[in-house]
Protein backbone atom coordinates (compact mmCIF):
# COMPACT_ATOMS: atom_id res chain seq x y z
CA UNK A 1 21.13 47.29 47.21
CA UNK A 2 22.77 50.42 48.35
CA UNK A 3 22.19 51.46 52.64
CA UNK A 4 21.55 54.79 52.85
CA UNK A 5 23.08 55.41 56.09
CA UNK A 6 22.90 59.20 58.32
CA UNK A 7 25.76 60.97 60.36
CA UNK A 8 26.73 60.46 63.17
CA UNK A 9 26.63 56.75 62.68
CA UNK A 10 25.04 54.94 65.46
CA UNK A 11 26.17 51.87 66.94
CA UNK A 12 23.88 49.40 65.49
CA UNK A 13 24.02 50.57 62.13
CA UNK A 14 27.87 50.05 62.29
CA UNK A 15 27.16 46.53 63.96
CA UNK A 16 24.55 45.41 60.72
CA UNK A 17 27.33 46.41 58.00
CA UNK A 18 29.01 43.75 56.16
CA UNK A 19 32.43 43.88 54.13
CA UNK A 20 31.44 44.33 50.48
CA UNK A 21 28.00 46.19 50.63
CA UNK A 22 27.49 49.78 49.12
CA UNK A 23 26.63 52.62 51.04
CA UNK A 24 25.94 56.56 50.84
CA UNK A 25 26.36 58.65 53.95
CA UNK A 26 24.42 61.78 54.92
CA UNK A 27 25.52 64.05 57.42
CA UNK A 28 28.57 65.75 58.79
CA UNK A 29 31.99 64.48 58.80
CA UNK A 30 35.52 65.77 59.26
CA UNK A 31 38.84 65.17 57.15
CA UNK A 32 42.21 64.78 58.24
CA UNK A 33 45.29 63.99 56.37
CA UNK A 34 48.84 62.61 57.20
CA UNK A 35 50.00 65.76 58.50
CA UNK A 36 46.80 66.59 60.81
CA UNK A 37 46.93 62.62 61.81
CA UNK A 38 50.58 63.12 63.10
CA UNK A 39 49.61 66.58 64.98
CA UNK A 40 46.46 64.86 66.33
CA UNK A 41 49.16 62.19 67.53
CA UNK A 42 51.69 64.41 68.74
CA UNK A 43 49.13 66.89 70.82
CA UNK A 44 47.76 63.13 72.64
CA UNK A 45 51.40 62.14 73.76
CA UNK A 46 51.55 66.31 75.16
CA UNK A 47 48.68 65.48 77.12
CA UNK A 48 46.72 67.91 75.37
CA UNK A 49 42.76 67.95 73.98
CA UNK A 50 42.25 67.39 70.58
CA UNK A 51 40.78 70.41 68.81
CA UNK A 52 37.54 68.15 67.51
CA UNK A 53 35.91 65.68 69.31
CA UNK A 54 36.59 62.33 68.13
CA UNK A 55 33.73 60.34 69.70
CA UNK A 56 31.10 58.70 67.27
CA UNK A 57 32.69 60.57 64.62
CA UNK A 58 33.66 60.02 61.16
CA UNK A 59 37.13 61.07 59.35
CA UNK A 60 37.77 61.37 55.47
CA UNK A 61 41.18 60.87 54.64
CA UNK A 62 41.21 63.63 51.81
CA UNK A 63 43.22 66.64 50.69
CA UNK A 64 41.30 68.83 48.63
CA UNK A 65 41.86 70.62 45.39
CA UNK A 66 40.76 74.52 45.72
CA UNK A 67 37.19 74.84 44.64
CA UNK A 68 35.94 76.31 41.19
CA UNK A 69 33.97 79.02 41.12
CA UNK A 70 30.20 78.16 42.48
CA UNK A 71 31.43 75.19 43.55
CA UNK A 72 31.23 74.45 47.53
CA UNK A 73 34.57 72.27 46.77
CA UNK A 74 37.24 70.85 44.48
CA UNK A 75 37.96 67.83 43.67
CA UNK A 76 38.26 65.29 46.91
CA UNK A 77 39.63 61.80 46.05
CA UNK A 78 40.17 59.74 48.66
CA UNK A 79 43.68 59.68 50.53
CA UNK A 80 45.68 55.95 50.72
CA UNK A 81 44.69 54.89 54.13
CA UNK A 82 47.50 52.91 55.48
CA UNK A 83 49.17 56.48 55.53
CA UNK A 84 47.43 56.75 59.04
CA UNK A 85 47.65 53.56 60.06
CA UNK A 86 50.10 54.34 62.89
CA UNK A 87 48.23 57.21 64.36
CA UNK A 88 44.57 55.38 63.89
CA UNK A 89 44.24 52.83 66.79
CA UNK A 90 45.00 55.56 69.68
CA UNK A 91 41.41 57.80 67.75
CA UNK A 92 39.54 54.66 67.83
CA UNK A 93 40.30 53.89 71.31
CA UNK A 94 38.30 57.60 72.04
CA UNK A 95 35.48 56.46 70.34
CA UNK A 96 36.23 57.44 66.47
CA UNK A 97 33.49 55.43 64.58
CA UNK A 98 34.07 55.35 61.21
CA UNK A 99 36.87 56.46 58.63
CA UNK A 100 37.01 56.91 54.87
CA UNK A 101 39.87 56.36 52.87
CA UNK A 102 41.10 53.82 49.72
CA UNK A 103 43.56 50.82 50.45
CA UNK A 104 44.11 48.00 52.78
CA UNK A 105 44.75 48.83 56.49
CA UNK A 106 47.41 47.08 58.83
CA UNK A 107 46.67 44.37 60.93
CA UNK A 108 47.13 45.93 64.32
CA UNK A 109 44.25 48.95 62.78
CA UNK A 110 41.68 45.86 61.67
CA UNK A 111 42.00 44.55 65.49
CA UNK A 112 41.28 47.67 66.65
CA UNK A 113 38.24 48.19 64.17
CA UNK A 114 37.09 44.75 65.80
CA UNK A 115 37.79 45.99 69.23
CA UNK A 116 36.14 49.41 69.21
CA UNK A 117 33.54 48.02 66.81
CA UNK A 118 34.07 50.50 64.17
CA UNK A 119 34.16 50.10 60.09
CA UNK A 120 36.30 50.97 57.33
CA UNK A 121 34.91 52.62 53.99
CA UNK A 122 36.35 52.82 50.80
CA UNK A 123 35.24 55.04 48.27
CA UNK A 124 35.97 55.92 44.73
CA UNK A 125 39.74 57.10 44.07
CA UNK A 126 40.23 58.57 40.52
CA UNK A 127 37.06 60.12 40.92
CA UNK A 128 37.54 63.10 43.33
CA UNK A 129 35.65 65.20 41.02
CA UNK A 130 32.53 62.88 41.21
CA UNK A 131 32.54 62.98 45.18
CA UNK A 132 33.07 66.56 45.34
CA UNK A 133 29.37 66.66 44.40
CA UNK A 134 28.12 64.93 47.46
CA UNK A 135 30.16 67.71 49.34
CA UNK A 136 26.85 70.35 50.67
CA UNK A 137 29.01 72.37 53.09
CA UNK A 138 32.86 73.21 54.03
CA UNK A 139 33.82 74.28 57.26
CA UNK A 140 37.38 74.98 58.05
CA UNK A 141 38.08 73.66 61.11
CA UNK A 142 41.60 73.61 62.47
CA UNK A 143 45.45 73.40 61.02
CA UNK A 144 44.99 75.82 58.74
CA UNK A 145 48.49 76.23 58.18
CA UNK A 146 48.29 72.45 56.55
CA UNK A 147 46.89 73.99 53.87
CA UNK A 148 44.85 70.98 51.52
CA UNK A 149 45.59 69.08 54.88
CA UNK A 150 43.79 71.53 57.24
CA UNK A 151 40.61 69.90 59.13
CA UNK A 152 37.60 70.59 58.09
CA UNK A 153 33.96 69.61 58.34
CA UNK A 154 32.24 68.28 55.48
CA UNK A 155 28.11 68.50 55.27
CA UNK A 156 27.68 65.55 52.86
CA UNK A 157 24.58 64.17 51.23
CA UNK A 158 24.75 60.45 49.15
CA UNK A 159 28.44 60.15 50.03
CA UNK A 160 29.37 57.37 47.85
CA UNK A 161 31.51 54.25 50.04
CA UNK A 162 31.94 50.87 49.92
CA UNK A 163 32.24 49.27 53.56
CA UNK A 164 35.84 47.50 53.32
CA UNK A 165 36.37 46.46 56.79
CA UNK A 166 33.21 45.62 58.84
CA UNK A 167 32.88 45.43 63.11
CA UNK A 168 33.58 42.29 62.30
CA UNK A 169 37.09 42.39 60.70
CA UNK A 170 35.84 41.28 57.45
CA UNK A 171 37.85 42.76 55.00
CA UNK A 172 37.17 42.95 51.25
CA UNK A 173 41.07 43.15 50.20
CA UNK A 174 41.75 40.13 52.12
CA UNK A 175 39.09 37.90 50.39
């Protein structure tokens, strides 16, 4: 049975998912990449505000490929997680819900899942062109100069995910 679950994710919805089950998410959500992670990073240790608000939110790790024509976006495969591993802990400690990416996270990011009872989704890699279809709306955000790593806010309907680490810290690459 697939959850159809809506953005901005509330608490108790995040505290009834379990490693392993299949979900599609409607709503907004924003993406950031390596390169936004790091300046996200970077602009905390300055003292400064992030440009986006972190709390309850939910972050795509993705890089898009430019769209086609009448297409709202290009392909948008899922990003190898554990690229943001080192920056991740400090967003869920100001209230980052959720994040979607492909791979197995580091130990130190699972605690903090557990502690700031977030989740983990996976979702399809080699099959960017497949998700781009959930994609509704594109909204250019920040870092533009990132170029396929800018932020940006994705309006997303049936958003295709697996959940791979729960509140819990159940993890489905560690079964």
């Amino acid at each position: 049975m697939i959850k159809k679950l809506t953005l901005p994710l509330k608490k108790e919805d995040i505290a009834n998912l379990r490693a392993g089950e299949s979900v599609t998410l409607t709503g907004e959500l924003y993406t950031a990449r390596d390169a936004a992670h790091k300046r996200f990073y970077e602009m905390l240790q300055n003292g400064e505000e992030l440009p986006i608000d972190v709390n309850n939110q939910t972050i795509y790790y993705v890089g898009p490929a430019p769209a086609k024509p009448s297409m709202v976006i290009g392909p948008c495969g899922p990003t190898s997680s554990y690229r943001m591993d080192k920056y991740t802990p400090i967003l869920l400690d100001m209230g980052l819900s959720a994040m979607i990416g492909k791979g197995e996270r580091s130990d130190e990011v699972i605690a903090s899942i557990v502690k700031n009872k977030a989740v983990y989704f996976a979702t399809i890699g080699g099959a960017a062109a497949l998700i781009s279809k959930s994609v509704e709306k594109d909204e250019p955000i920040c870092f533009s100069d990132l170029g396929t790593e800018a932020v940006h806010k994705y309006t997303v309907k049936d958003f295709p995910c697996i959940v791979a680490i729960d509140s819990l810290g159940n993890d489905v690459y560690k079964r």
